[in-house]
C-alpha atoms as a PDB file:
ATOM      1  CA  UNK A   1     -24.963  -9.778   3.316  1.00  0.00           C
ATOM      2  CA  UNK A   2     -21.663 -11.026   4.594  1.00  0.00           C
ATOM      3  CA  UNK A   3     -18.325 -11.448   2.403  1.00  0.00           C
ATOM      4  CA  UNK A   4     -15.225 -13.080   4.062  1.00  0.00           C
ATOM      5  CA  UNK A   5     -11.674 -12.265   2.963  1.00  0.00           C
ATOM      6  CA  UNK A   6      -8.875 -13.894   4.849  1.00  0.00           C
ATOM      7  CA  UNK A   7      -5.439 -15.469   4.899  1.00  0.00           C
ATOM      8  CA  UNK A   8      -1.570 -14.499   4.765  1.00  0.00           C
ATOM      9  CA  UNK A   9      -1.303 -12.843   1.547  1.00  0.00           C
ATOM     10  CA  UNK A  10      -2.453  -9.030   2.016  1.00  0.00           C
ATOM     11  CA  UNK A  11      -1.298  -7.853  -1.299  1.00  0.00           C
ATOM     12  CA  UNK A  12      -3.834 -10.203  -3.296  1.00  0.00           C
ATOM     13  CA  UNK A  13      -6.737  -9.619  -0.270  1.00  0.00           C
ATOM     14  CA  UNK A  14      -6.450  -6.021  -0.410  1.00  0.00           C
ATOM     15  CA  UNK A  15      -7.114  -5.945  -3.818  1.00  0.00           C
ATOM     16  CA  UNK A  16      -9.852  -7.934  -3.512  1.00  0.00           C
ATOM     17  CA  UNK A  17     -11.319  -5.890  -1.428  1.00  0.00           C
ATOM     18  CA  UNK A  18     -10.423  -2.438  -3.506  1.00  0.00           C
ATOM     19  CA  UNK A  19     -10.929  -3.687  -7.015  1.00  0.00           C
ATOM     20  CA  UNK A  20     -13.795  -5.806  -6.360  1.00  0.00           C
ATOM     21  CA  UNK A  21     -15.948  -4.351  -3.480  1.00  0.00           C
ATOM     22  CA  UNK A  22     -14.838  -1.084  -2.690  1.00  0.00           C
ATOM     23  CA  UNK A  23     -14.745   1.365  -6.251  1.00  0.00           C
ATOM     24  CA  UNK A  24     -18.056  -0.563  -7.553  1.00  0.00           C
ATOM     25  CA  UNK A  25     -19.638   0.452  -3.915  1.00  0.00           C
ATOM     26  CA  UNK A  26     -18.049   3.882  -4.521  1.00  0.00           C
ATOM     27  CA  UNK A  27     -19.449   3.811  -8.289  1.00  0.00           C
ATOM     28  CA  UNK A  28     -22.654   2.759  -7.337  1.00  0.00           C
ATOM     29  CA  UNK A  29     -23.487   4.675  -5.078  1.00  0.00           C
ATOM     30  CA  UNK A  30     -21.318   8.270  -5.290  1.00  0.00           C
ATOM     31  CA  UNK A  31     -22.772   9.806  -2.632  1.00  0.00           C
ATOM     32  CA  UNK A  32     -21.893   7.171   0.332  1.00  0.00           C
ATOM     33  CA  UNK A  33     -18.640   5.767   2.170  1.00  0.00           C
ATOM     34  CA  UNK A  34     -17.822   2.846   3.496  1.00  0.00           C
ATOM     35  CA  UNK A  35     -17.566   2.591   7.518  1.00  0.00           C
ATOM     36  CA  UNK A  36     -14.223   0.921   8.918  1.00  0.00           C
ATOM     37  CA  UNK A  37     -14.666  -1.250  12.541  1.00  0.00           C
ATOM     38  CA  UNK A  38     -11.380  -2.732  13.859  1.00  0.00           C
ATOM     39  CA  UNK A  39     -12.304  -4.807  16.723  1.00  0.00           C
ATOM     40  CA  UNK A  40      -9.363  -4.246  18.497  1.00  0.00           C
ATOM     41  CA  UNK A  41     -10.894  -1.009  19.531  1.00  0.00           C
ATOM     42  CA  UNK A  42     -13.096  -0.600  22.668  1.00  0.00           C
ATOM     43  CA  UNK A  43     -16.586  -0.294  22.533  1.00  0.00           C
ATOM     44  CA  UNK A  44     -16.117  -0.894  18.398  1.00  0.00           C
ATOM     45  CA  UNK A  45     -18.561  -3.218  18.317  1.00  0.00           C
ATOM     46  CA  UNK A  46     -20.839  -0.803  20.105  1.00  0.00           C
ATOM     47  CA  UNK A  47     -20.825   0.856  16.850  1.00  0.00           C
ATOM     48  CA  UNK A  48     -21.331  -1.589  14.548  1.00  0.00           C
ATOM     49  CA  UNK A  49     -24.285  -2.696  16.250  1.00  0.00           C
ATOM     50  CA  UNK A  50     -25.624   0.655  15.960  1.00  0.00           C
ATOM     51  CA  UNK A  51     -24.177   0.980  11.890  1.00  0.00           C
ATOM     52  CA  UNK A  52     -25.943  -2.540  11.368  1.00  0.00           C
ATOM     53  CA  UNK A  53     -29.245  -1.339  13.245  1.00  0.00           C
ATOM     54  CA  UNK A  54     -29.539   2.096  11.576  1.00  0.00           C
ATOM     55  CA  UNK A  55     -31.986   2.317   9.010  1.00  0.00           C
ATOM     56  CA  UNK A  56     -32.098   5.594   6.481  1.00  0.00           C
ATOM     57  CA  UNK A  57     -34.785   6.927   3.985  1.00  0.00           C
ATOM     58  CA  UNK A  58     -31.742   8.027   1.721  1.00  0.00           C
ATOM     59  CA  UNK A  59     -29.157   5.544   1.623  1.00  0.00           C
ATOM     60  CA  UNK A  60     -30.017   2.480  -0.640  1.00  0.00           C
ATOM     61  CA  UNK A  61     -27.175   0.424   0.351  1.00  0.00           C
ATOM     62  CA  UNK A  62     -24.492   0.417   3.521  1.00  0.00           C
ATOM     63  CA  UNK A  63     -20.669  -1.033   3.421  1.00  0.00           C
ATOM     64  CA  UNK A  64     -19.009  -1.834   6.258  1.00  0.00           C
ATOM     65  CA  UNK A  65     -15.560  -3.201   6.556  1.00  0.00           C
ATOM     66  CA  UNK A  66     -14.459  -5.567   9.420  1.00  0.00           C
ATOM     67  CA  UNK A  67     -10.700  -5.694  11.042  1.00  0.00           C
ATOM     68  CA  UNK A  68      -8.993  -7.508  13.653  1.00  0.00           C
ATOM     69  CA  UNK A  69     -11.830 -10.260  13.694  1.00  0.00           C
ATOM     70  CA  UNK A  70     -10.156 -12.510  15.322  1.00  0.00           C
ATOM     71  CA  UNK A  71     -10.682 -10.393  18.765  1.00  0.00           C
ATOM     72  CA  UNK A  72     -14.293 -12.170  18.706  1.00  0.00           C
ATOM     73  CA  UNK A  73     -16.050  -9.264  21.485  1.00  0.00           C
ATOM     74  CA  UNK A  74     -19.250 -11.317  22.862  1.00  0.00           C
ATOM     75  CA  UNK A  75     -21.969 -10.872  20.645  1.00  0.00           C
ATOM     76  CA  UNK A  76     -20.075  -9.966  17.110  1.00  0.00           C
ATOM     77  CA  UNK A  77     -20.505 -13.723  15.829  1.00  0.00           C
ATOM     78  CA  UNK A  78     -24.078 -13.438  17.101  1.00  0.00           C
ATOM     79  CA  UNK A  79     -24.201  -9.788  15.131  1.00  0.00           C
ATOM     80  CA  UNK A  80     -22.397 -11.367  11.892  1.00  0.00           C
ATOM     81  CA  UNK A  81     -25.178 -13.858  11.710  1.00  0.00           C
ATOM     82  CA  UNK A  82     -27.924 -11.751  12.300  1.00  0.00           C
ATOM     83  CA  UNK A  83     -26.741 -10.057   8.694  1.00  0.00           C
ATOM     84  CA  UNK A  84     -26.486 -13.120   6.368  1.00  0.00           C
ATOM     85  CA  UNK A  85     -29.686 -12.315   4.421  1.00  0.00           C
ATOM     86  CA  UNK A  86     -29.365  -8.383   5.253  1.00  0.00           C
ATOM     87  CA  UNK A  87     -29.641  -6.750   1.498  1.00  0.00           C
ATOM     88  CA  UNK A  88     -29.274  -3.368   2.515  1.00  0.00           C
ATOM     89  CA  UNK A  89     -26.147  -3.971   4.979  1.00  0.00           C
ATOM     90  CA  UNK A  90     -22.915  -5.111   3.573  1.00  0.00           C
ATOM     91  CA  UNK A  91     -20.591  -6.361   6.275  1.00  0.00           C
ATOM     92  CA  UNK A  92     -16.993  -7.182   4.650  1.00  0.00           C
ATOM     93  CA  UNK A  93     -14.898  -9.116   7.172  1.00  0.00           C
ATOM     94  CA  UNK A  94     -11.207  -9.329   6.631  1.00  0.00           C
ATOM     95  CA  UNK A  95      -8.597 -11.374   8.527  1.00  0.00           C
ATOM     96  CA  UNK A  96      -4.929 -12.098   8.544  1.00  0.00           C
ATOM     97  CA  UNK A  97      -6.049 -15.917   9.151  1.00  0.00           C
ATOM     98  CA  UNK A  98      -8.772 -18.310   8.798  1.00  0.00           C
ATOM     99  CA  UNK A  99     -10.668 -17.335  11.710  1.00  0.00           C
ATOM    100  CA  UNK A 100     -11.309 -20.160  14.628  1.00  0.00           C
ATOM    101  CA  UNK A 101     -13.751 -22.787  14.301  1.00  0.00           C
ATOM    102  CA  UNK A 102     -16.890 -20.857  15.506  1.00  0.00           C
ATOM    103  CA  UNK A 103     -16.776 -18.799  12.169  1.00  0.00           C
ATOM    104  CA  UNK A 104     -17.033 -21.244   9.609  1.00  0.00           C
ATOM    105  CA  UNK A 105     -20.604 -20.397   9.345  1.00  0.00           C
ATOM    106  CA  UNK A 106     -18.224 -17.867   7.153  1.00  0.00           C
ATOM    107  CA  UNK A 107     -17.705 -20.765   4.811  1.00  0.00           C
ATOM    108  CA  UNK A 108     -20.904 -21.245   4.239  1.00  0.00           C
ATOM    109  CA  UNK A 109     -23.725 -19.692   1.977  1.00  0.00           C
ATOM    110  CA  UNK A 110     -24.777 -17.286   1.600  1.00  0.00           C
ATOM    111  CA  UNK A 111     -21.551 -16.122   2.274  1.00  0.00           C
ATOM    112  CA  UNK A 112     -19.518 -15.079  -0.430  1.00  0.00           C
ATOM    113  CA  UNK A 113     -15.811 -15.729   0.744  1.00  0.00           C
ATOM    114  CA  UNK A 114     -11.849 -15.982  -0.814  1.00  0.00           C
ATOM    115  CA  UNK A 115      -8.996 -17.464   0.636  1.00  0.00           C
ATOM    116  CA  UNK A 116      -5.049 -16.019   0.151  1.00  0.00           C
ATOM    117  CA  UNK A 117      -2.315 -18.159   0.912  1.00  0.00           C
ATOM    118  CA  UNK A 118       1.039 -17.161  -0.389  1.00  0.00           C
ATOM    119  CA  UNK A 119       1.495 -18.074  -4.099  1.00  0.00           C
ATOM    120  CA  UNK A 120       4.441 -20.167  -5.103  1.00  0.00           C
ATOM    121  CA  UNK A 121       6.804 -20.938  -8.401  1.00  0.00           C
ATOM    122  CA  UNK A 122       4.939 -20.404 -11.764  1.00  0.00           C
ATOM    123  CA  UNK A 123       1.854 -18.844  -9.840  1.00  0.00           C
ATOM    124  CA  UNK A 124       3.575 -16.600  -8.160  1.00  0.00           C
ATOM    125  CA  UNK A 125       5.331 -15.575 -11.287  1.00  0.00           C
ATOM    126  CA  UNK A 126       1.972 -15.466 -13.336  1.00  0.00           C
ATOM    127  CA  UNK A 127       0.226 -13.287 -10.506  1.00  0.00           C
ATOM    128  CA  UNK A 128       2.771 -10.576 -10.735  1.00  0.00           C
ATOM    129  CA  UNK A 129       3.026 -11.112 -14.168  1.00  0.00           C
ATOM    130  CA  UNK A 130      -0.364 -10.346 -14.537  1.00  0.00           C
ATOM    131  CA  UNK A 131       0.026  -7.340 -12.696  1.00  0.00           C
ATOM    132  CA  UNK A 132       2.698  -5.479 -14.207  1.00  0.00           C
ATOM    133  CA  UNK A 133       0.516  -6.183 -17.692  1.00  0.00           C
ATOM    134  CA  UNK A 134      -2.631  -4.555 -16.225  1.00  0.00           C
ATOM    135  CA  UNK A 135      -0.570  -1.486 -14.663  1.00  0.00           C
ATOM    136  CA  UNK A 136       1.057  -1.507 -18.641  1.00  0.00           C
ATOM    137  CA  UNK A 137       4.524  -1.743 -16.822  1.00  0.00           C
ATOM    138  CA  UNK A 138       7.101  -3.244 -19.562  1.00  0.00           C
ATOM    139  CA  UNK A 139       9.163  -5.447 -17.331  1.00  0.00           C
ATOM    140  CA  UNK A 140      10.609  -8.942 -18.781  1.00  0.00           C
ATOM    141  CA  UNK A 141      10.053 -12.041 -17.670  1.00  0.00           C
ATOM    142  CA  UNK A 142      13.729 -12.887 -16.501  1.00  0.00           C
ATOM    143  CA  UNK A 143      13.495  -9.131 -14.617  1.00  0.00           C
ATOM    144  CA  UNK A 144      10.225 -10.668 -13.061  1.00  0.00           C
ATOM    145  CA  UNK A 145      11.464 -13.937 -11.870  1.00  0.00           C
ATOM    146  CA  UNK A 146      14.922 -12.140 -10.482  1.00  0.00           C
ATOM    147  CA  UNK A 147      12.628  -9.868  -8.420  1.00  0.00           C
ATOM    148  CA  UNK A 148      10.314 -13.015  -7.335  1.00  0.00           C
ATOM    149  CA  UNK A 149      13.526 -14.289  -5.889  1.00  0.00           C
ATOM    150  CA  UNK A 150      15.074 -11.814  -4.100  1.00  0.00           C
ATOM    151  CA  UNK A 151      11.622 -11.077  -2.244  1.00  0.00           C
ATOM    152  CA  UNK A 152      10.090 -14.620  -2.082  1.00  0.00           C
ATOM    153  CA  UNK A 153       6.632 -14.533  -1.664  1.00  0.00           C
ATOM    154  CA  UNK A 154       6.233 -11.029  -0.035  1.00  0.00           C
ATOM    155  CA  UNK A 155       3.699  -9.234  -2.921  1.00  0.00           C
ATOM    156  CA  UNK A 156       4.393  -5.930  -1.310  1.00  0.00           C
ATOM    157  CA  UNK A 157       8.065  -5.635  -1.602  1.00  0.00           C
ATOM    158  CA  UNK A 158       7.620  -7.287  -5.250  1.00  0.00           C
ATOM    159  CA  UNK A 159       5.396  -4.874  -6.419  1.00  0.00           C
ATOM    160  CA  UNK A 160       7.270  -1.879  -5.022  1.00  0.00           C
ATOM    161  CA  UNK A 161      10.739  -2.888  -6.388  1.00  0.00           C
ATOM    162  CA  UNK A 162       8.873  -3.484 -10.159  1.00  0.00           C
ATOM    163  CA  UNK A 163       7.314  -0.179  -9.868  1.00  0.00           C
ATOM    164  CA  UNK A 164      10.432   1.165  -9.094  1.00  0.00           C
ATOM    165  CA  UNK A 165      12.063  -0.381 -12.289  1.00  0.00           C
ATOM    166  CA  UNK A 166       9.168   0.003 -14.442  1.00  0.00           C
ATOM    167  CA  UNK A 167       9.397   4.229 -13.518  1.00  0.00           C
ATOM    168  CA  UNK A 168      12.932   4.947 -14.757  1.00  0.00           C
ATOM    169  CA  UNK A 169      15.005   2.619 -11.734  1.00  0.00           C
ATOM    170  CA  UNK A 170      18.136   0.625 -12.632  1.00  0.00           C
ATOM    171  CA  UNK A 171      17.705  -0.969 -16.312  1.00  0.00           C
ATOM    172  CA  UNK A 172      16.380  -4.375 -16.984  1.00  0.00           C
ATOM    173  CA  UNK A 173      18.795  -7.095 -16.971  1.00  0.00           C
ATOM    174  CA  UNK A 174      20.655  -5.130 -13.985  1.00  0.00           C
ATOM    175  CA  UNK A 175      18.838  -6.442 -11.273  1.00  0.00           C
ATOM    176  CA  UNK A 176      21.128  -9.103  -9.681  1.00  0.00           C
ATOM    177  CA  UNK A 177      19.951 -12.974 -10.647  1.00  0.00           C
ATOM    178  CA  UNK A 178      19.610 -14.288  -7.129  1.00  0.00           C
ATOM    179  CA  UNK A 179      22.928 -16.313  -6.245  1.00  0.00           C
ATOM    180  CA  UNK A 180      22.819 -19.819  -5.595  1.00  0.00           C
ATOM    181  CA  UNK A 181      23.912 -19.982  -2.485  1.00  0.00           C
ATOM    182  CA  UNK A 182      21.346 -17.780  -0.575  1.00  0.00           C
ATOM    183  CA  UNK A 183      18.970 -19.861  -2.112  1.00  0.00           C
ATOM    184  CA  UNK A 184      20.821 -23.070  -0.209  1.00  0.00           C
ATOM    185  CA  UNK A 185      20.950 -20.622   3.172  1.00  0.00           C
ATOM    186  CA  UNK A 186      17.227 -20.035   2.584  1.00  0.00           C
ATOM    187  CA  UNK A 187      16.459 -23.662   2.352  1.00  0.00           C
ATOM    188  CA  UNK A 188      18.427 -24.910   5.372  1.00  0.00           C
ATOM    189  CA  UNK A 189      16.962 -21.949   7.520  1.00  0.00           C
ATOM    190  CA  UNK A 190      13.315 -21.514   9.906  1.00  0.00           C
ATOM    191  CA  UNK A 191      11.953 -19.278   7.161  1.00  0.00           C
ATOM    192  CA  UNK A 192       8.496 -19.272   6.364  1.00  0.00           C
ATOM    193  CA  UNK A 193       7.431 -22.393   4.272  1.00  0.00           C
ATOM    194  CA  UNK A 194       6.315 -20.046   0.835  1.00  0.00           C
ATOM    195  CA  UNK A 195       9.461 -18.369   1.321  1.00  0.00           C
ATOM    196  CA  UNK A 196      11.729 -21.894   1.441  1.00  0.00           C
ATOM    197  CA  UNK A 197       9.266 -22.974  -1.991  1.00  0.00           C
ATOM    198  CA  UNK A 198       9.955 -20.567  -3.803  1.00  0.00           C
ATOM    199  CA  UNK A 199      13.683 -20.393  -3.095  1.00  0.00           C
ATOM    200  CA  UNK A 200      13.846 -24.305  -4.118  1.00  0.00           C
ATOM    201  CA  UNK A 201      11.930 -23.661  -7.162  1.00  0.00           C
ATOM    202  CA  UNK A 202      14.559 -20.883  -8.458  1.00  0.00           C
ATOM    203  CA  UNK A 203      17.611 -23.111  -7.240  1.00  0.00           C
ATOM    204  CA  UNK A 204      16.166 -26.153  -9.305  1.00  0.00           C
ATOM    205  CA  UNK A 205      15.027 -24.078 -12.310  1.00  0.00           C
ATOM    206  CA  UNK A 206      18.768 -23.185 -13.325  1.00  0.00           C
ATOM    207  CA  UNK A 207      20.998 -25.690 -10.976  1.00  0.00           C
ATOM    208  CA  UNK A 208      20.640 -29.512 -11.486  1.00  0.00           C
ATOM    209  CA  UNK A 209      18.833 -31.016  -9.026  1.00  0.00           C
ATOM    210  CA  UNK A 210      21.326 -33.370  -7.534  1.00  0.00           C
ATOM    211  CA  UNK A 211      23.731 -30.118  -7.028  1.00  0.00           C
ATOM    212  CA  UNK A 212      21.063 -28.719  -5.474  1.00  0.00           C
ATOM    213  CA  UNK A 213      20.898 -31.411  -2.928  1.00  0.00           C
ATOM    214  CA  UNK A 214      24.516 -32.087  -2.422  1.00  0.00           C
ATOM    215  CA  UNK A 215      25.167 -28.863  -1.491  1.00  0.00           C
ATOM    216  CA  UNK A 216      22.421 -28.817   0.519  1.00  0.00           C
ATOM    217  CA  UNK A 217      23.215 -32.031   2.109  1.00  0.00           C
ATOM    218  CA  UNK A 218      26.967 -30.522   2.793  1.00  0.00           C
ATOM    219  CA  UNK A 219      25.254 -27.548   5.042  1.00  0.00           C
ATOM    220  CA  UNK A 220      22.678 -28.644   7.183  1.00  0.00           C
ATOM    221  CA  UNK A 221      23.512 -30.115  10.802  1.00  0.00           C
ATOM    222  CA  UNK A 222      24.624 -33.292  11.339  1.00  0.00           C
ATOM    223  CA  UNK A 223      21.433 -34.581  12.861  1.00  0.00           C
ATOM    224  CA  UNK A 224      19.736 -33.477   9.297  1.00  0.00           C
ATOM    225  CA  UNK A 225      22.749 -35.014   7.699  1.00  0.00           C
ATOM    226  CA  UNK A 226      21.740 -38.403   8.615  1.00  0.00           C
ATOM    227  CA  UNK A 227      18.165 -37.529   6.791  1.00  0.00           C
ATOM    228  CA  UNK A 228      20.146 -36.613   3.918  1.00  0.00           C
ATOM    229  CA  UNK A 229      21.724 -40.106   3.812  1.00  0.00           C
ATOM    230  CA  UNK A 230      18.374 -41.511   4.006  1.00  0.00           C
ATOM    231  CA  UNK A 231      17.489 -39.672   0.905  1.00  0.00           C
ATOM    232  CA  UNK A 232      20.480 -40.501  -0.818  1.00  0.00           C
ATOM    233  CA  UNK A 233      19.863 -44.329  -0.247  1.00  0.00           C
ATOM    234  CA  UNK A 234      16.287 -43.715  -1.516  1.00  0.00           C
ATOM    235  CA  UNK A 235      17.512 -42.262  -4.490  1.00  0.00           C
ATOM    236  CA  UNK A 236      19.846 -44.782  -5.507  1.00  0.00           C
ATOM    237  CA  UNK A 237      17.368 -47.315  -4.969  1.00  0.00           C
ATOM    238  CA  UNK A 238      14.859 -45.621  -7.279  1.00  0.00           C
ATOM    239  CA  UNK A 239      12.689 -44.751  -4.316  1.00  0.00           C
ATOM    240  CA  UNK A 240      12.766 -41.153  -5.142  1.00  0.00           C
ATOM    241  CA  UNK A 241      14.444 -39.044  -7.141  1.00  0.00           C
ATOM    242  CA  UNK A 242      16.313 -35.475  -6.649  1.00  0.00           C
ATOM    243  CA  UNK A 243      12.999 -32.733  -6.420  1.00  0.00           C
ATOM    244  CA  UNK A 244      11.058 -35.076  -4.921  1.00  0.00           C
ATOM    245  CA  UNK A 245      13.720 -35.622  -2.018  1.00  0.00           C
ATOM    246  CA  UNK A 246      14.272 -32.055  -1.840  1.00  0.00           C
ATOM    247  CA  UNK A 247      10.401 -31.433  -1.861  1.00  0.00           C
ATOM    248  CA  UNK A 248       9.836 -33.821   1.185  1.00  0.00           C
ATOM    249  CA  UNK A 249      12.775 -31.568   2.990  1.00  0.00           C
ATOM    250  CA  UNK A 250      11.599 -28.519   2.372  1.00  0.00           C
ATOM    251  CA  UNK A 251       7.649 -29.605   3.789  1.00  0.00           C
ATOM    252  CA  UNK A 252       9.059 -31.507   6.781  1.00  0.00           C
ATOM    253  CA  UNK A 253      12.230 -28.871   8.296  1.00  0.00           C
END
């Protein structure tokens, strides 16, 4: 049996993979672990052929976990295949990306498979949300969305700083309420796409959106200036209005 986790957001696929695969293999069956294979190590592959091939009168059921996929050594695809209907072998493949073309038999049954890409405004602030409720952490909303912020999309960092205030750190309401302008700096900038969302969603949820986009306008270059006077023209001519011209910035810088 083959299960495919893969895409940007390692906080969410992690815990897919611990919550969900990992303790009910380790409840199920008490008395076996898990094998790791990173395929950025020689000769790995070497090993999972012989992990895959082994058979034992004991063990009812084997997991194996899958790094570094992308490497693609000749004959893992092949090897990957060979397992889809497998019942005793579990192979768990996990990647930073969707992996190229010659995979997407991954995407496929009898595959079971989840994608993570970064989450964004309201989902973003549901998800962690969500998870300071389960870890019976009593942070506030505001403290939550202040914290969303300040790290954008990055789970990890998130996580760590509510942990940190949910365990005796600085007192709700004392984490600084990310300032406007950073947000504008963080729009303007190469940052990565989530990262430039979620700042516009926090500058439009307490800023009106046309100071949001003057201010905007007044910082970027002046080859980016003349897209801003396109936008302005399609404003005023009902074309658009202020989110929506911000929006189309944002997915096209």
């Amino acid at each position: 049996m083959l299960i495919y986790l893969y895409g940007p957001d390692s906080y969410r696929r992690q815990g897919k993979l611990n919550k969900t695969y990992l303790e009910n293999y380790a409840k199920k069956y008490p008395g076996s672990a898990p094998e790791y294979f990173d395929m950025k190590n020689e000769d790995e592959l070497v090993r999972l052929k012989d992990f895959v091939g082994a058979r034992s009168l004991f063990a009812k059921a084997k997991l194996g976990v899958i790094t570094s996929a992308d490497e693609d050594p000749k004959g893992f695809r092949d090897l990957l295949k060979s397992n889809l209907k497998d019942r005793e072998t579990t192979l768990i493949v996990v990647a930073d990306k969707k992996l190229p073309k010659e995979f997407n038999f991954l995407l496929d049954e009898p595959v079971t498979y989840f994608e993570f890409e970064p989450l964004e405004g309201t989902k973003l602030l549901s998800y962690i949300k969500s998870e300071c409720v389960s870890r019976e952490w009593k942070i506030s909303d505001e403290v939550i969305r202040q914290v969303a912020a300040a790290e954008g999309d990055d789970l990890w960092r998130c996580m760590t700083e509510l942990e940190r205030l949910a365990y005796g750190g600085k007192s709700e309401g004392t984490v600084a309420a990310p300032d406007f302008f950073p947000l504008i700096m963080t729009l303007k900038s190469n940052a990565p796409l989530p990262r430039k969302i979620n700042a516009l969603y926090f500058a439009l949820e307490k800023n009106e959106p046309a100071a949001v986009f003057n201010v905007l306008a007044s910082q970027v270059d002046p080859v980016t200036k003349i897209k801003f006077a396109d936008y302005d023209i399609a404003i005023k001519t009902g074309k658009l209005d202020y989110p929506e011209a911000l929006l189309d910035f944002v997915l096209s810088a």
